[in-house]
Structure formats: structure tokens, C-alpha cells
Protein backbone atom coordinates (compact mmCIF):
# COMPACT_ATOMS: atom_id res chain seq x y z
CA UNK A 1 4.49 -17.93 -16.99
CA UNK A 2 0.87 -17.90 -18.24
CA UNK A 3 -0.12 -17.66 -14.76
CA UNK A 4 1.64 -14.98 -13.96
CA UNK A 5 0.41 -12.85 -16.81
CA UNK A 6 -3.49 -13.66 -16.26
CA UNK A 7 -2.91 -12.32 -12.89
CA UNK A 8 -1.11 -9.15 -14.09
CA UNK A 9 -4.40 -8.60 -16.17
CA UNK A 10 -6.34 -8.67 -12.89
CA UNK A 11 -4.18 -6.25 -11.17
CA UNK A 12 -5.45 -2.56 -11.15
CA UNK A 13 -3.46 0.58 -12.84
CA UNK A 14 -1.13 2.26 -11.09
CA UNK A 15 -3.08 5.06 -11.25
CA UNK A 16 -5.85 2.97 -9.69
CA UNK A 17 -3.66 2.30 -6.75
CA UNK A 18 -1.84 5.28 -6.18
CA UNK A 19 -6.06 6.86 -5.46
CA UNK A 20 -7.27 3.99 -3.64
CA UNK A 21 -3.98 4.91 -1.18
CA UNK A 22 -4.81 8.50 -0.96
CA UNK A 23 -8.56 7.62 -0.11
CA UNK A 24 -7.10 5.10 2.54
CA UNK A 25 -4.92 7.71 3.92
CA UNK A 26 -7.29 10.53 4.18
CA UNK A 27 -9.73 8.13 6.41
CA UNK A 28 -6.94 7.42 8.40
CA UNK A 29 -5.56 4.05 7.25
CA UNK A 30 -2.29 2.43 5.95
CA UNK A 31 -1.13 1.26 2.77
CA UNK A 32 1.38 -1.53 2.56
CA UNK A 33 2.37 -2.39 -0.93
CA UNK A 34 4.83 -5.06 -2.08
CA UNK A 35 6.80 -6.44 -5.23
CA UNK A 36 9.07 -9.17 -6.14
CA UNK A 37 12.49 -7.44 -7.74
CA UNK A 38 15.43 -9.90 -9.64
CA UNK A 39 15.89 -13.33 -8.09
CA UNK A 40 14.36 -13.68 -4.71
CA UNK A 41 14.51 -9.81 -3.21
CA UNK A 42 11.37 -8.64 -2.21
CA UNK A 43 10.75 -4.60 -1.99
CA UNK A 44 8.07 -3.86 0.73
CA UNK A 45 6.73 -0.22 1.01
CA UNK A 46 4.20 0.94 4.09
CA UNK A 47 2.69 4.20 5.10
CA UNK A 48 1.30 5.20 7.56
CA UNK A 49 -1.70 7.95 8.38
CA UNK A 50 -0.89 10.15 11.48
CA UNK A 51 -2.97 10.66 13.10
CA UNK A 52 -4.21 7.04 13.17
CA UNK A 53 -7.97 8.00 13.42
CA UNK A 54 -8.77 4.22 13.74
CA UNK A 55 -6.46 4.40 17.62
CA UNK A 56 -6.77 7.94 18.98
CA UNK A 57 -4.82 6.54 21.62
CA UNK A 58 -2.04 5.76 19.49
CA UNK A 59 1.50 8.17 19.69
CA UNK A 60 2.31 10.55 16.23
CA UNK A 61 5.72 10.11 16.06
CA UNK A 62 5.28 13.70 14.15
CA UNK A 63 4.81 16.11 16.87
């Protein structure tokens, strides 16, 4: 358990995160974020910039 809370320390605000995704997203990148819920589910969350400026190429499924 002590582990676990010294790495909670490191981890940065929520309000930290939530602007280094809107950054990433503006420039055209994706955020993929992750947590552990009760027992062994896992809760994985991904979004994605479209257009993807880093593949032009690449379809929008918003057209």
C-alpha cells in the first residue's frame, strides 16, 4: 500500500490532465487514459483528434 500512495503523490491534478489533453487535442493528437476500478476491471478511455493532423491521409469518420 505505501507504494501505491507515493505514486499517487507523483501523479498530476486532474486539472493538470484534463489541459495537457486539450493541448494534445488541439495539435492533433490522442489521449488515452486508464484506471483500475473494484477487483480486477480496468476502465480505459481514448479520444481521438479529427482531423488527425499527424496522417492527413487518414479517414474522419465525422464527415
Amino acid at each position: 500500500m505505501g507504494e501505491s500512495v507515493a505514486v499517487e503523490r507523483l501523479r498530476p491534478s486532474l486539472d493538470a490532465q484534463v489541459a495537457l489533453a486539450a493541448q494534445t487535442l488541439g495539435r492533433g493528437g490522442y489521449i488515452g487514459w486508464g484506471a483500475y476500478l473494484t477487483g480486477t476491471r480496468f476502465l480505459s478511455l481514448a479520444v481521438v483528434a479529427c482531423p488527425n493532423r499527424a496522417d492527413p491521409s487518414a479517414c474522419c469518420p465525422l464527415r
